[in-house]
N, C-alpha and C. Protein backbone atom coordinates (compact mmCIF):
# COMPACT_ATOMS: atom_id res chain seq x y z
N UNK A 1 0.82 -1.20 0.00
CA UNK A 1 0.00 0.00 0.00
C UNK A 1 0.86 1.26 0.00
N UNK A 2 1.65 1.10 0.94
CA UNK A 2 2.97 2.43 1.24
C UNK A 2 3.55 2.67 -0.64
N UNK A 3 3.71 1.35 -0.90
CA UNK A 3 4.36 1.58 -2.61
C UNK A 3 3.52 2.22 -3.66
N UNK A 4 2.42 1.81 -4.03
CA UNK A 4 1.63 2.56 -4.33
C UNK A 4 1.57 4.12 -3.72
N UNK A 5 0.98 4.25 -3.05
CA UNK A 5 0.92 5.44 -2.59
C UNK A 5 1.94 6.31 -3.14
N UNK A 6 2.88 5.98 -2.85
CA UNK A 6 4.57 6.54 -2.79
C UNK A 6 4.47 7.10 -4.55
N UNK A 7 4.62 5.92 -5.57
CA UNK A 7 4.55 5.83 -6.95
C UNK A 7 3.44 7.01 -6.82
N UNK A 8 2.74 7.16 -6.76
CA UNK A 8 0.88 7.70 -7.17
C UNK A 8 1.82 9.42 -6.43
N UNK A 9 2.09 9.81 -5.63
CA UNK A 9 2.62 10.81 -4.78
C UNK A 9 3.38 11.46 -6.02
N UNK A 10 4.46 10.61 -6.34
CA UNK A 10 5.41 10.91 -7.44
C UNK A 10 4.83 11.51 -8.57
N UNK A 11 3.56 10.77 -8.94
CA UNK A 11 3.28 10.72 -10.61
C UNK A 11 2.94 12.30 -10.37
N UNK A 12 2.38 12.79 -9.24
CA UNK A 12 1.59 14.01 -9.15
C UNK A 12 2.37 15.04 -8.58
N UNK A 13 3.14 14.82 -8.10
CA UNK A 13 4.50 15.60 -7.70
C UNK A 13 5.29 16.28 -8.55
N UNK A 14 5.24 15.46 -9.62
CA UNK A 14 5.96 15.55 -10.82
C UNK A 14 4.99 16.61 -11.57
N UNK A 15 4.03 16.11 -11.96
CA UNK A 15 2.77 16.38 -12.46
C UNK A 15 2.75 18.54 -12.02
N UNK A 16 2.40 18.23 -11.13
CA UNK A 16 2.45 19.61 -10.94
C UNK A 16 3.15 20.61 -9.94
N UNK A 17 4.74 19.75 -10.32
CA UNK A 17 6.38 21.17 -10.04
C UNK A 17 6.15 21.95 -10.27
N UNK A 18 5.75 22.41 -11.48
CA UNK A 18 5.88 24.06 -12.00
C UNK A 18 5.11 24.40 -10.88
N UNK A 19 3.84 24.51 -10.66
CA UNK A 19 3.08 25.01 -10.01
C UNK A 19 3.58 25.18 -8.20
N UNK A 20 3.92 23.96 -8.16
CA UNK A 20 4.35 23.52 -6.44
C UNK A 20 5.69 24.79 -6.31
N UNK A 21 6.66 24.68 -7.09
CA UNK A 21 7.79 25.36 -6.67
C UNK A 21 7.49 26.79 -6.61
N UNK A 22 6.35 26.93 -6.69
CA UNK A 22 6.26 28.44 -6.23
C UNK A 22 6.15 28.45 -4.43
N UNK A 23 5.71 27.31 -3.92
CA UNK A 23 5.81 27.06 -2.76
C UNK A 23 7.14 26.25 -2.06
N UNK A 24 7.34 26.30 -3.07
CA UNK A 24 9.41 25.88 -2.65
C UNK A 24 9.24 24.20 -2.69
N UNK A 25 8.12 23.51 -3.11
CA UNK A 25 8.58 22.10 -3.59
C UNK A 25 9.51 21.89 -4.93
N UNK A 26 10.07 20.91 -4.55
CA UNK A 26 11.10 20.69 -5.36
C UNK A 26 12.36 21.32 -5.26
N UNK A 27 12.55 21.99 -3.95
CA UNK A 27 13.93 22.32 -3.95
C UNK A 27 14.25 22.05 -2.54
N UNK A 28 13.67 20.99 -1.78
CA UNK A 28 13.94 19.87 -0.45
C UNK A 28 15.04 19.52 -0.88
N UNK A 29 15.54 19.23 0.63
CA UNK A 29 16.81 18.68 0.56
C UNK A 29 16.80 17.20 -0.27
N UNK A 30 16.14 16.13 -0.08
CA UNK A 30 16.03 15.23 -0.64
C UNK A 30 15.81 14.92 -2.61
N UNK A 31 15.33 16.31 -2.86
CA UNK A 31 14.69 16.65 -3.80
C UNK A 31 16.19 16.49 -5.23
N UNK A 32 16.40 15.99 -6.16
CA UNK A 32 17.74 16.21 -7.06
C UNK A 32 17.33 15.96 -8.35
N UNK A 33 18.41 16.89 -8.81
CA UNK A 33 18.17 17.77 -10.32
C UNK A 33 19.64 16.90 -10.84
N UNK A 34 19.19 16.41 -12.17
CA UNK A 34 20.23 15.35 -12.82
C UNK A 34 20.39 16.00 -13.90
N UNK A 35 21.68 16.33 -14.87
CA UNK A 35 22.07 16.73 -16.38
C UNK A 35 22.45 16.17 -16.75
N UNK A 36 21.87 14.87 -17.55
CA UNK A 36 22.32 13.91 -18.40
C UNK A 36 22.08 14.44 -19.72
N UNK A 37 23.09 14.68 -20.56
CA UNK A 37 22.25 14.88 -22.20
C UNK A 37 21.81 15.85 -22.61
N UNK A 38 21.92 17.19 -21.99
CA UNK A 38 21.41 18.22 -21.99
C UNK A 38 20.26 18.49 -21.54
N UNK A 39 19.79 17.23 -20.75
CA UNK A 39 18.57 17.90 -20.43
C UNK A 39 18.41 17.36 -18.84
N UNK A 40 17.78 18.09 -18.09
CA UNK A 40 17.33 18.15 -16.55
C UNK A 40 16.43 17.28 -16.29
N UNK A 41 17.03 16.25 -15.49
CA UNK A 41 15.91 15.17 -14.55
C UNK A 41 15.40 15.60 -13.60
N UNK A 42 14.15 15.85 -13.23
CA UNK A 42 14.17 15.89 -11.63
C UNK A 42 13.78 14.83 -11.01
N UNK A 43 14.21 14.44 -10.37
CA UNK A 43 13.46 13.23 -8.84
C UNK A 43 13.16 13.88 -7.68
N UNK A 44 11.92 14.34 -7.59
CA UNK A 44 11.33 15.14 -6.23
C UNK A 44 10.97 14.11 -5.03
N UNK A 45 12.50 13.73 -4.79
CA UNK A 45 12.05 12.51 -3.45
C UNK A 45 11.76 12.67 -2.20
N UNK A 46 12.29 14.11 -1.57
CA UNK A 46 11.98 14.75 -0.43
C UNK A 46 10.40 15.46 -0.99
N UNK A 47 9.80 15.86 -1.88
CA UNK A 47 8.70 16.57 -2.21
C UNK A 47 7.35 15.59 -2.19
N UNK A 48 7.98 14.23 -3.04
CA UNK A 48 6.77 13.26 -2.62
C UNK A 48 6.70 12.44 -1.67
N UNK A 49 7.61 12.68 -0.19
CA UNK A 49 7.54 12.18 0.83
C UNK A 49 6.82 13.10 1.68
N UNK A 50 7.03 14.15 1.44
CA UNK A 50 6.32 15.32 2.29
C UNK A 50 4.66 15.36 1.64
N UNK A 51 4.41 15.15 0.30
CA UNK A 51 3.17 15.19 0.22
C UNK A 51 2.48 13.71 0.72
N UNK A 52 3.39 12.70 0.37
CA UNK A 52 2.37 11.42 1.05
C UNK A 52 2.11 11.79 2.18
N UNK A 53 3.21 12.13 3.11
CA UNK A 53 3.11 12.37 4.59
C UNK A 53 1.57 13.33 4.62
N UNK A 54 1.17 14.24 4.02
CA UNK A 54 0.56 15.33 4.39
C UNK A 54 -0.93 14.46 3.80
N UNK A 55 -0.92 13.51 2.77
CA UNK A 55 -2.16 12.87 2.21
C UNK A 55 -2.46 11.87 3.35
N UNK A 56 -1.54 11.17 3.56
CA UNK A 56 -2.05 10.25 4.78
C UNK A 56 -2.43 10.68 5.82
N UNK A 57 -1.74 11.99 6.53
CA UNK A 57 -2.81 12.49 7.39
C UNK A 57 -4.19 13.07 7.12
N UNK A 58 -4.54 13.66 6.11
CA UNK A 58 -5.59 14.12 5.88
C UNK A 58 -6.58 12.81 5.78
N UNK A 59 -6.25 12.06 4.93
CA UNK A 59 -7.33 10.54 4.90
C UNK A 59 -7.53 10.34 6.53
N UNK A 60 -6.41 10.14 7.37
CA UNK A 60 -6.64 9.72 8.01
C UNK A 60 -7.53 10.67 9.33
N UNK A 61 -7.89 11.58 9.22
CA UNK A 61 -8.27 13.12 9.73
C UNK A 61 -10.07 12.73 9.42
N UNK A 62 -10.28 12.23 8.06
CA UNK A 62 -11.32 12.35 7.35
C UNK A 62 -11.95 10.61 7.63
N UNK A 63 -11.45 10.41 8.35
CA UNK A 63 -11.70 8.78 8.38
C UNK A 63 -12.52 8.87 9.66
C-alpha cells in the first residue's frame, strides 16, 4: 500500500512542479536535479515524501 501510494505521490508531484515550486517544492533537501544529455531530470524525493506524509494524514483526519 505504502508503494503505491509513494509511486501515485510521485506521478503528481511531478505532475504539478511548476506550479508547487512556487511554494518551494522541489527544492527539499532530498529533492535532485540530474544533467544527463542536456537535459534536466528531476526526482522530487523529499517533495513526494512530504506530500504522502501530508495525504495520509488528511485521509486519516477524514476517516
Amino acid at each position: 500500500m505504502w508503494l503505491l501510494l509513494f509511486v501515485l505521490a510521485s506521478i503528481v508531484t511531478t505532475a504539478l512542479l511548476p506550479w508547487l515550486e512556487r511554494f518551494g517544492f522541489g527544492k527539499l533537501p532530498l529533492d535532485l536535479r540530474l544533467r544527463l544529455g542536456g537535459r534536466v531530470w528531476l526526482l522530487p524525493f523529499g517533495s513526494t515524501l512530504l506530500l504522502a506524509v501530508v495525504a495520509w494524514t488528511v485521509a486519516r483526519l477524514l476517516r
